[in-house]
PDB file of N, CA and C in Angstrom:
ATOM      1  N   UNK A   1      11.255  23.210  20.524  1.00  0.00           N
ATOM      2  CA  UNK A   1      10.311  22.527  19.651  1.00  0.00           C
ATOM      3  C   UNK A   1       8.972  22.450  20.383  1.00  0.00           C
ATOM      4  N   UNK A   2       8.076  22.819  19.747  1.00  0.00           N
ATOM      5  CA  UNK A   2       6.531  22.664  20.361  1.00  0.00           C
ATOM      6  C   UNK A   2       5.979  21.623  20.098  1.00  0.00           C
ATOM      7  N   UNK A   3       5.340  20.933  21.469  1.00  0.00           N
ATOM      8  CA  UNK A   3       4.337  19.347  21.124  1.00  0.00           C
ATOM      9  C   UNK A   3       4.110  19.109  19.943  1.00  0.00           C
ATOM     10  N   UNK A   4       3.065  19.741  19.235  1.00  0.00           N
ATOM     11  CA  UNK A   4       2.651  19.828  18.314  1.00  0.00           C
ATOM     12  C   UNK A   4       3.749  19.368  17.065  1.00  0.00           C
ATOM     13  N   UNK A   5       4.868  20.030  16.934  1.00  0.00           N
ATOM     14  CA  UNK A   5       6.156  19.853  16.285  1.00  0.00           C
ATOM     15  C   UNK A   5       6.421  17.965  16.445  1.00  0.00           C
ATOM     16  N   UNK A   6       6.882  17.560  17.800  1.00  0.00           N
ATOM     17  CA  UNK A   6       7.211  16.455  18.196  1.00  0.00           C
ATOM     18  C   UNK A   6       6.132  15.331  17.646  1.00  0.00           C
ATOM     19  N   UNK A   7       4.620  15.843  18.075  1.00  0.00           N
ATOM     20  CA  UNK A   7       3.875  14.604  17.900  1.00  0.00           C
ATOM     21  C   UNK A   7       3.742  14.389  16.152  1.00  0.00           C
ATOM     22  N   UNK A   8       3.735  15.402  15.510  1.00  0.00           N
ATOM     23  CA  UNK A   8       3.936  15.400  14.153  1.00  0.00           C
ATOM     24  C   UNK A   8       5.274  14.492  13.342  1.00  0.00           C
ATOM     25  N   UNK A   9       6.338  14.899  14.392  1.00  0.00           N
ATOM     26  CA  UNK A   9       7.303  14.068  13.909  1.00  0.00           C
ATOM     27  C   UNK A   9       7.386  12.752  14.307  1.00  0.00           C
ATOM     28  N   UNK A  10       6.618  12.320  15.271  1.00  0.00           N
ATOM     29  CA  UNK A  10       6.716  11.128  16.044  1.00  0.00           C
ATOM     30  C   UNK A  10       5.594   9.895  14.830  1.00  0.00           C
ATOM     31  N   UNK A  11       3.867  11.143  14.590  1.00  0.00           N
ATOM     32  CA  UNK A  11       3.475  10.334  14.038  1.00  0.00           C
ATOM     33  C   UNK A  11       3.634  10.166  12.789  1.00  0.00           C
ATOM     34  N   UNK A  12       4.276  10.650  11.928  1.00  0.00           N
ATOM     35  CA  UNK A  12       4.989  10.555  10.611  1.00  0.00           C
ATOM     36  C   UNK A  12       6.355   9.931  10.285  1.00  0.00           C
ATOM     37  N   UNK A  13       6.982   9.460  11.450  1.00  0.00           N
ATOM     38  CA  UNK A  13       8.045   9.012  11.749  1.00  0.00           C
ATOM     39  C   UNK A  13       7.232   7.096  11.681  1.00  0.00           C
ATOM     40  N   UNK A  14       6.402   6.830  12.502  1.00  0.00           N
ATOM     41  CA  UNK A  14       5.856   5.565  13.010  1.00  0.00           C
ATOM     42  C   UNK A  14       5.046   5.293  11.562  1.00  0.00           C
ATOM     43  N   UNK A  15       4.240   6.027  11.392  1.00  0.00           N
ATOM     44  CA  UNK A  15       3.413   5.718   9.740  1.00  0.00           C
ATOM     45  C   UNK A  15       4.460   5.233   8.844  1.00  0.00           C
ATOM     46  N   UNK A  16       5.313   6.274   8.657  1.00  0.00           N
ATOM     47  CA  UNK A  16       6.512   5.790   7.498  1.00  0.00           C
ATOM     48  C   UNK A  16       6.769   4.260   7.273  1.00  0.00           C
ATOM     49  N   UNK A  17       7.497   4.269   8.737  1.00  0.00           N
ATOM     50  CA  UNK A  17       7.981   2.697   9.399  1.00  0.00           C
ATOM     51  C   UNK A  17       7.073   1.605   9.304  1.00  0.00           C
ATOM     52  N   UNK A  18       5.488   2.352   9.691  1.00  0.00           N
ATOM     53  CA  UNK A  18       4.713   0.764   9.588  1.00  0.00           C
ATOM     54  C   UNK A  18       4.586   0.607   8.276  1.00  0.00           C
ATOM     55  N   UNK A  19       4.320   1.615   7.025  1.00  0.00           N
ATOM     56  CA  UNK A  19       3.640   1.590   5.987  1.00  0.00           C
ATOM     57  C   UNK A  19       5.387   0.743   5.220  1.00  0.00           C
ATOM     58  N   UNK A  20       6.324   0.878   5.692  1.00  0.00           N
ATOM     59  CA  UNK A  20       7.702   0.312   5.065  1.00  0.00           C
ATOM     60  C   UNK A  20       7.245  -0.976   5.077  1.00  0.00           C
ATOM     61  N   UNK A  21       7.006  -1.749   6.469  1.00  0.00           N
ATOM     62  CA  UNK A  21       6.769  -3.275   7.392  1.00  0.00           C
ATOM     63  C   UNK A  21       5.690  -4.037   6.837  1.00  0.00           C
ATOM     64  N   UNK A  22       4.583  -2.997   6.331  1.00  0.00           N
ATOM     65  CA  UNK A  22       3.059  -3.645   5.661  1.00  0.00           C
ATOM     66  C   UNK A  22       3.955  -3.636   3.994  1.00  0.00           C
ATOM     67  N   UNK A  23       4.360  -2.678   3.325  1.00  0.00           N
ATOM     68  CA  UNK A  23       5.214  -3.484   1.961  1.00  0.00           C
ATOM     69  C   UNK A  23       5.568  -4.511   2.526  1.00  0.00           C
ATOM     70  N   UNK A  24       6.736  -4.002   2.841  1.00  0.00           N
ATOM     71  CA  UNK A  24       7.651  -5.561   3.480  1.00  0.00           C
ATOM     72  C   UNK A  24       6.705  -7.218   3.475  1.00  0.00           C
ATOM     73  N   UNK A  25       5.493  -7.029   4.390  1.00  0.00           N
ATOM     74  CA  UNK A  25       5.099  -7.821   4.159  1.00  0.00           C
ATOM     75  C   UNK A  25       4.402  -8.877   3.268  1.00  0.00           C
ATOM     76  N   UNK A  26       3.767  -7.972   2.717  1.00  0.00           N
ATOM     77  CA  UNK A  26       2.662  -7.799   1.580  1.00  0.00           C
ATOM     78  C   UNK A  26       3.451  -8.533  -0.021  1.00  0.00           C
ATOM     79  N   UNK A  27       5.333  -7.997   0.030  1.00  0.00           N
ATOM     80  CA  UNK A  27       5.757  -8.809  -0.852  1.00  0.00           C
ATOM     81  C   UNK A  27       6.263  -9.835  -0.452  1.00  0.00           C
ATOM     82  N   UNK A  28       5.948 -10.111   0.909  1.00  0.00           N
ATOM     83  CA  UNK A  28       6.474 -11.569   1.383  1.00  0.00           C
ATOM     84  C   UNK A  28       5.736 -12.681   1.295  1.00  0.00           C
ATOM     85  N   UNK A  29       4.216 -12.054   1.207  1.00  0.00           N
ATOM     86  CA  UNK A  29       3.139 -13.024   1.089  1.00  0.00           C
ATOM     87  C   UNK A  29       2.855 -13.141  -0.169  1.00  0.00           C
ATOM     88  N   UNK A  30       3.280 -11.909  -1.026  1.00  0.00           N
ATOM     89  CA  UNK A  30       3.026 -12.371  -2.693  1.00  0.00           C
ATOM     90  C   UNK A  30       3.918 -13.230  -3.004  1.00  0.00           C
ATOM     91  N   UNK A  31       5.134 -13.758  -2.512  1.00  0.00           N
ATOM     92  CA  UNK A  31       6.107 -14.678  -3.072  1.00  0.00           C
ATOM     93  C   UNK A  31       5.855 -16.317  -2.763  1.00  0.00           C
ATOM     94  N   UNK A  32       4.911 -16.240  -1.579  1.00  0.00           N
ATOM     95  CA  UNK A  32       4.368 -17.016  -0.847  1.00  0.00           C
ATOM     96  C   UNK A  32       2.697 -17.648  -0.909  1.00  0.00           C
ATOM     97  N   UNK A  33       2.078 -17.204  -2.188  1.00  0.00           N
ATOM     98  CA  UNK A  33       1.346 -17.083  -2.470  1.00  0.00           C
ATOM     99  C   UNK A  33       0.160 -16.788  -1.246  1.00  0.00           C
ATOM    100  N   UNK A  34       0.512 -16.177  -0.282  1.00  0.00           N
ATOM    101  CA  UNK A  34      -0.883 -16.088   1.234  1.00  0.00           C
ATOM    102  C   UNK A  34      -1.443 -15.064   0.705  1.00  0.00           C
ATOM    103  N   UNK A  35      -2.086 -15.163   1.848  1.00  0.00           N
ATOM    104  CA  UNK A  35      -3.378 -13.824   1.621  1.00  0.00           C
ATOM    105  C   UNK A  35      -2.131 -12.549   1.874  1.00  0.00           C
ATOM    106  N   UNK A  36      -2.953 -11.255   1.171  1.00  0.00           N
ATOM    107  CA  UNK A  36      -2.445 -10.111   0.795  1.00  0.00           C
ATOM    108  C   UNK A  36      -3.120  -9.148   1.845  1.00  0.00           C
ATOM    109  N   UNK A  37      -2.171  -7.903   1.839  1.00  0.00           N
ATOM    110  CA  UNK A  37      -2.752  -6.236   2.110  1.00  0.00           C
ATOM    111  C   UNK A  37      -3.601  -6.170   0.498  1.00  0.00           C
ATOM    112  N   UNK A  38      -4.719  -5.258   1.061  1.00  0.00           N
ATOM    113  CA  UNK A  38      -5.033  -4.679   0.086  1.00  0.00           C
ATOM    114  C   UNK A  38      -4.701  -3.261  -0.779  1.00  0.00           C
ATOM    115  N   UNK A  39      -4.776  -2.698  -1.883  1.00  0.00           N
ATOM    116  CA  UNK A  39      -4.146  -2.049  -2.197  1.00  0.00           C
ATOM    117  C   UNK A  39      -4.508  -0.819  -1.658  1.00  0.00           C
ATOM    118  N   UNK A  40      -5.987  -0.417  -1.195  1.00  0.00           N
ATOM    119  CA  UNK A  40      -7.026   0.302   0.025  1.00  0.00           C
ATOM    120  C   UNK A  40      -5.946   0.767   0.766  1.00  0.00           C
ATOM    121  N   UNK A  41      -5.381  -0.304   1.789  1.00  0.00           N
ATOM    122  CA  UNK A  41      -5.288  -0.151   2.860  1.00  0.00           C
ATOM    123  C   UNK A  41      -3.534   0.182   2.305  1.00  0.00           C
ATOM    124  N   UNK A  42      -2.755   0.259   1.583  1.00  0.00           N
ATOM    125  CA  UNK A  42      -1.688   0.535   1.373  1.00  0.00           C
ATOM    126  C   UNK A  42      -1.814   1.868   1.069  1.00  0.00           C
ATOM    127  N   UNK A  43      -3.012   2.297   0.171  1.00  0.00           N
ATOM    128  CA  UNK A  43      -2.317   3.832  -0.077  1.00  0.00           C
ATOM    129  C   UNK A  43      -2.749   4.558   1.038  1.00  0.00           C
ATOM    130  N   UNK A  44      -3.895   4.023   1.763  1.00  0.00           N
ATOM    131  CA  UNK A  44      -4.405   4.331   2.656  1.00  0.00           C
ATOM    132  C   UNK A  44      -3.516   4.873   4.401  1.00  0.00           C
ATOM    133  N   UNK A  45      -2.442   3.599   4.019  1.00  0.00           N
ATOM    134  CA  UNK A  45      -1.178   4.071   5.260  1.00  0.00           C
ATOM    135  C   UNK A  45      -0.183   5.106   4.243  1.00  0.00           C
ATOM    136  N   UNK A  46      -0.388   5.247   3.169  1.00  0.00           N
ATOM    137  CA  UNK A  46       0.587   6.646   2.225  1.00  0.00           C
ATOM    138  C   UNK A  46       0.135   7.532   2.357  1.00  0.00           C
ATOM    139  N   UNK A  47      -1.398   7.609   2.439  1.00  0.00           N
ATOM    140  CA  UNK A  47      -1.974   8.946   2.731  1.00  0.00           C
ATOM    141  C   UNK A  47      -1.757   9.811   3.877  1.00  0.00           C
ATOM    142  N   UNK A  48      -2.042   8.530   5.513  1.00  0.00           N
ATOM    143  CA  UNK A  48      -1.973   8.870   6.446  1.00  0.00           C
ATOM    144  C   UNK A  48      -0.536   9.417   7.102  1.00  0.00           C
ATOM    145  N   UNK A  49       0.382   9.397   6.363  1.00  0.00           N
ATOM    146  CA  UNK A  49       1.799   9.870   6.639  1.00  0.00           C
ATOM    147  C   UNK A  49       2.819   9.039   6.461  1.00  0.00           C
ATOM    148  N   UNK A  50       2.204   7.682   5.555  1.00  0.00           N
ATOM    149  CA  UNK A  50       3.561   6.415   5.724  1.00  0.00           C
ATOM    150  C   UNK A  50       4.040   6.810   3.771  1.00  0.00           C
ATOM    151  N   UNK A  51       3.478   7.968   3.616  1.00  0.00           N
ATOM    152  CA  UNK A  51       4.450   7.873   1.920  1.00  0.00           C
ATOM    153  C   UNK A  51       5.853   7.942   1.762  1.00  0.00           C
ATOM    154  N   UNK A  52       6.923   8.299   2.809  1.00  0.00           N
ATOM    155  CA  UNK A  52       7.856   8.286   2.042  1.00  0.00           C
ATOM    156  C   UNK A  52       8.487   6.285   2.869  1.00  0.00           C
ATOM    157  N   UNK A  53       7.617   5.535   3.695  1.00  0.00           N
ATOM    158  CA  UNK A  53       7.974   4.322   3.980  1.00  0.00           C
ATOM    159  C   UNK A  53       7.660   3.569   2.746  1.00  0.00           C
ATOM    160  N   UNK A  54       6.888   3.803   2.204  1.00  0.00           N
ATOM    161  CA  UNK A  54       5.909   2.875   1.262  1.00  0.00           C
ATOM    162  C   UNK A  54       6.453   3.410  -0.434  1.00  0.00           C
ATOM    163  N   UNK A  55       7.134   4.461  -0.272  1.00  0.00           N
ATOM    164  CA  UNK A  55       7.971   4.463  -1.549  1.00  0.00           C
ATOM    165  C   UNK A  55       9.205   3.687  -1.092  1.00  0.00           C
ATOM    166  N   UNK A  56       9.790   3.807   0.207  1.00  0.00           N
ATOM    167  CA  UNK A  56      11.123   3.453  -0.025  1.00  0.00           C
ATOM    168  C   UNK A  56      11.029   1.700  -0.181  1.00  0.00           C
ATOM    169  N   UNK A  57       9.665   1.052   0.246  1.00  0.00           N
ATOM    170  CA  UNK A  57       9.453   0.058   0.227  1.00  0.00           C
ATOM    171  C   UNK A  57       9.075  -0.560  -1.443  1.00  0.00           C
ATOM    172  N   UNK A  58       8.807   0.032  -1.785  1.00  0.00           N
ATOM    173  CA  UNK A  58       8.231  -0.120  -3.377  1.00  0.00           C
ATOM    174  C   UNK A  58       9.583  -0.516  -4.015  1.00  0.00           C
ATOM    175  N   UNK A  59      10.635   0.933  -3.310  1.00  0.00           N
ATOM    176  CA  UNK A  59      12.146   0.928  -4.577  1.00  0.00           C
ATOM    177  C   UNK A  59      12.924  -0.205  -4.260  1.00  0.00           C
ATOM    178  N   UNK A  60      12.825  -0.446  -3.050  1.00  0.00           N
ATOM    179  CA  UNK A  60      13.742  -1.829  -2.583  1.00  0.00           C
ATOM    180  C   UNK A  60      13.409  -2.936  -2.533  1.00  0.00           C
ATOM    181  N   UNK A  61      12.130  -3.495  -2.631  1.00  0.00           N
ATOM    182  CA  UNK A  61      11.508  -4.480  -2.687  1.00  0.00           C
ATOM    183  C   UNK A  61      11.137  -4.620  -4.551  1.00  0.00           C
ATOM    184  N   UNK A  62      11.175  -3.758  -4.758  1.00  0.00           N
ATOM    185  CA  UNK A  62      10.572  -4.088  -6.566  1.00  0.00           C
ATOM    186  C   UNK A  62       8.682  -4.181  -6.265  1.00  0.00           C
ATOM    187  N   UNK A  63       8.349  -3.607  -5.163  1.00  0.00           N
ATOM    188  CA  UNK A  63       6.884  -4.413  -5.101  1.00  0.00           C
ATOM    189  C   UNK A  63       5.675  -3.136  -5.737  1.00  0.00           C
ATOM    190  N   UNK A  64       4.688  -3.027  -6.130  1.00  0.00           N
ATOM    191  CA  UNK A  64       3.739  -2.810  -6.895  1.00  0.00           C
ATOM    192  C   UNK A  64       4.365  -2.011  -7.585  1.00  0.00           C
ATOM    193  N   UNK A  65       5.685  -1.829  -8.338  1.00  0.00           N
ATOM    194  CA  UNK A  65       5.768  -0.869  -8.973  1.00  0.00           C
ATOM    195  C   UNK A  65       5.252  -0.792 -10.563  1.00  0.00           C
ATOM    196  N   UNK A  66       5.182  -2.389 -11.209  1.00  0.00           N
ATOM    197  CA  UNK A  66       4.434  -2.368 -12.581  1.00  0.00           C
ATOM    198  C   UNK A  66       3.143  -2.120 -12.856  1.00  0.00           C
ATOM    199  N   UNK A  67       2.190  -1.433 -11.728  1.00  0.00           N
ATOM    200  CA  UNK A  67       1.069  -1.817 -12.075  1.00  0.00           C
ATOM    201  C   UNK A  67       0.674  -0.369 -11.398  1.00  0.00           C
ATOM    202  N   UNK A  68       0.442   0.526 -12.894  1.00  0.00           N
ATOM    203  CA  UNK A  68       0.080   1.715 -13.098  1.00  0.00           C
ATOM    204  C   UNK A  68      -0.969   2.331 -12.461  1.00  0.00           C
ATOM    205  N   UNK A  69      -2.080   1.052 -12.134  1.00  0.00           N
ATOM    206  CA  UNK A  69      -3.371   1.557 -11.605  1.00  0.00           C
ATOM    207  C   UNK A  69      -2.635   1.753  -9.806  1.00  0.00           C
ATOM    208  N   UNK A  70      -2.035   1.121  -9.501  1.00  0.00           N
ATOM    209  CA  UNK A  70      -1.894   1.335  -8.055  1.00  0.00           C
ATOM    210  C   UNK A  70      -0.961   2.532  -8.200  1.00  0.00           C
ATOM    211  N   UNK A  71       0.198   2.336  -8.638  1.00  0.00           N
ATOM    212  CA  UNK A  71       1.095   3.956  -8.870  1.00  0.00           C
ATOM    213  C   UNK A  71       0.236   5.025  -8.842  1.00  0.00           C
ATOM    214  N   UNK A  72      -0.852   5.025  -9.758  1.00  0.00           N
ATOM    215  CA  UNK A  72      -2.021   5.913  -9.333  1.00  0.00           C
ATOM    216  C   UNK A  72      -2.615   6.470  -8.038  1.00  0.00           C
ATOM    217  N   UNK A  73      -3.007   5.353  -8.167  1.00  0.00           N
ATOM    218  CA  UNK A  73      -3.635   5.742  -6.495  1.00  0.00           C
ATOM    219  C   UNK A  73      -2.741   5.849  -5.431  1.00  0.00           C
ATOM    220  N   UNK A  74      -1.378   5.742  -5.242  1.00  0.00           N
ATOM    221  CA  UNK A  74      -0.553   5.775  -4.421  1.00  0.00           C
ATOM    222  C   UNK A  74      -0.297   7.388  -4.861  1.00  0.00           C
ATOM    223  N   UNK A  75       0.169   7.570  -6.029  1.00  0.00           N
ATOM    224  CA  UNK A  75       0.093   9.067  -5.922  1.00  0.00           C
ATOM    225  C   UNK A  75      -0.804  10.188  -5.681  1.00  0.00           C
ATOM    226  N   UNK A  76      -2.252   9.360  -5.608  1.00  0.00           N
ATOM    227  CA  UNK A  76      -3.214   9.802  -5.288  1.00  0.00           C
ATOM    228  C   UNK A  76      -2.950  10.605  -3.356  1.00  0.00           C
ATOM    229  N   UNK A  77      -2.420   9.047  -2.810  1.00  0.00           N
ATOM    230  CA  UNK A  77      -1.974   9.769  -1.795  1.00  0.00           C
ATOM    231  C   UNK A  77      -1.124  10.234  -1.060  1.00  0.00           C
ATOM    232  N   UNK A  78      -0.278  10.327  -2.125  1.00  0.00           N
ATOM    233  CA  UNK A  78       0.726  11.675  -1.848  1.00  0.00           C
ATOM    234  C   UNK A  78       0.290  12.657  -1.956  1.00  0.00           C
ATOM    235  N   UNK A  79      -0.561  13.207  -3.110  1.00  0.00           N
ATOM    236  CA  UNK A  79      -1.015  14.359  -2.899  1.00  0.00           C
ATOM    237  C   UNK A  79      -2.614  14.832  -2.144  1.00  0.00           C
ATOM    238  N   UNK A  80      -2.547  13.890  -1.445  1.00  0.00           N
ATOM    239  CA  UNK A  80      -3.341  13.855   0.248  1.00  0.00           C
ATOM    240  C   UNK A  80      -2.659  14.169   1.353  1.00  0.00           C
ATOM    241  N   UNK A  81      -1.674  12.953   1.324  1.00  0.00           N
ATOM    242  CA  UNK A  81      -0.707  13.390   2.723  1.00  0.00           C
ATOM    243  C   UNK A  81      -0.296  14.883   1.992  1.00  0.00           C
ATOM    244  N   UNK A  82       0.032  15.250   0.998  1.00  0.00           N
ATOM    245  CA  UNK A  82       0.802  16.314   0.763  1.00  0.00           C
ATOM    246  C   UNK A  82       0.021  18.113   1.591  1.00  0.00           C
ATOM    247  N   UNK A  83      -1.788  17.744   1.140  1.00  0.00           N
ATOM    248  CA  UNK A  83      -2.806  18.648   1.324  1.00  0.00           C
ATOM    249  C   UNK A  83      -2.705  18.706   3.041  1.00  0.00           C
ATOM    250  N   UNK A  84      -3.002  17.309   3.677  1.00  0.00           N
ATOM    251  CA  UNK A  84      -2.606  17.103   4.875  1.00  0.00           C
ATOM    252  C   UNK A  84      -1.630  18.062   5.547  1.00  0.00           C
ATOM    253  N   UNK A  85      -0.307  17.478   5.006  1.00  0.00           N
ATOM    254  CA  UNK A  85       0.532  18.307   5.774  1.00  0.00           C
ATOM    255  C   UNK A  85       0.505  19.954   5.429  1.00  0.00           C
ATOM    256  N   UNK A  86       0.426  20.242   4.601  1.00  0.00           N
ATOM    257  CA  UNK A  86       0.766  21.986   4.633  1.00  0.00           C
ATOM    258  C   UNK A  86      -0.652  22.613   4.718  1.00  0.00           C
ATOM    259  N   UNK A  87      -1.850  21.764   5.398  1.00  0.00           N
ATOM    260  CA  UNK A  87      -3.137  22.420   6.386  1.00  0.00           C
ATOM    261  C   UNK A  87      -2.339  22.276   7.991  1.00  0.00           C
ATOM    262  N   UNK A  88      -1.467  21.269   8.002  1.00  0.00           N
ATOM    263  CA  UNK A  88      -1.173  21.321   9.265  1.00  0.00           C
ATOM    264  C   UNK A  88      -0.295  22.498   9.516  1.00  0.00           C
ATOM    265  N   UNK A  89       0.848  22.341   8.345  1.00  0.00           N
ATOM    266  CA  UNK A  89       1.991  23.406   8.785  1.00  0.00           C
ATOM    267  C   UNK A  89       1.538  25.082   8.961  1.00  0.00           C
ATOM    268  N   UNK A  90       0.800  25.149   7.794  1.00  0.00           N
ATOM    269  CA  UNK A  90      -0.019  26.541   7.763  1.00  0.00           C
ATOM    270  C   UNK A  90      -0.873  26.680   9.404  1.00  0.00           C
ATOM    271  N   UNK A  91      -1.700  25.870   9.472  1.00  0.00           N
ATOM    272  CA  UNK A  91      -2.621  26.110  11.190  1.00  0.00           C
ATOM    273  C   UNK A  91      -1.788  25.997  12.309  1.00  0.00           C
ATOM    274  N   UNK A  92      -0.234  25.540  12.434  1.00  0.00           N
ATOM    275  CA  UNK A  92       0.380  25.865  13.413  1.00  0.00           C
ATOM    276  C   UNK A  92       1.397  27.013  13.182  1.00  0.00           C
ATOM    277  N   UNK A  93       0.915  27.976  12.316  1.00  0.00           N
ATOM    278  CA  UNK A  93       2.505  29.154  12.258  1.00  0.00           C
ATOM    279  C   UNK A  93       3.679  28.612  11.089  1.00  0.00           C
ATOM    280  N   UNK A  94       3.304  27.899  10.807  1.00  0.00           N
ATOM    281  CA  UNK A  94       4.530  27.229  10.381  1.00  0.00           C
ATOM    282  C   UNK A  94       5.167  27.888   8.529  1.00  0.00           C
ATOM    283  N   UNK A  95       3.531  28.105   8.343  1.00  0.00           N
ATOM    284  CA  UNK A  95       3.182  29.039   7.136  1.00  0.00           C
ATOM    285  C   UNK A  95       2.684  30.295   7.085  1.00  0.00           C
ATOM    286  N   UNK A  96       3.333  31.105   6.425  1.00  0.00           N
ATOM    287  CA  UNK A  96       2.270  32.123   6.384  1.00  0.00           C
ATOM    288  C   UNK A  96       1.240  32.571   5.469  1.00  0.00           C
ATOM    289  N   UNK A  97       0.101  33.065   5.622  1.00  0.00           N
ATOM    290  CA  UNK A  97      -0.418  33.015   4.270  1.00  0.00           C
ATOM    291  C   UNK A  97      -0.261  33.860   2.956  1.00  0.00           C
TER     292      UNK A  97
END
């Protein structure tokens, strides 16, 4: 496996996890009425590589899933992280063109 390989899996591995921990939280403070994540900074860790934490956090928590405008923009960045990753996979060999 090449660095490159590892640090990819390492930092898409940690995004996932935090972007799971920031749901996690985010519906802990909505039940709690505290201050919130914003919805910015949520799709914002989906974009950066935490989408499949922040779906699995959505399905198990029940959390922003009624509210179409964020589903939006969360799918917005999936298909960011998505552009993301296969510029990465393609510039390391991984694709061919």
């Amino acid at each position: 496996m090449h660095t490159a390989d590892l640090i990819a899996i390492v930092w898409l591995s940690t995004f996932s996890g935090v972007t799971f921990l920031v749901f996690a939280w985010d519906k802990w403070r909505a039940r709690r009425g505290g201050q919130r994540v914003s919805e910015r900074m949520l799709a914002g860790l989906g974009a950066a590589g935490g989408w499949p934490g922040g779906l699995l956090a959505m399905i198990l928590f029940r959390h922003k899933t009624a509210k179409p405008a964020f589903l939006a923009k969360y799918g917005f960045a999936l298909v960011l992280f998505a552009v993301l990753l296969l510029g990465w996979l393609w510039s390391n060999g991984h694709l061919s063109p």
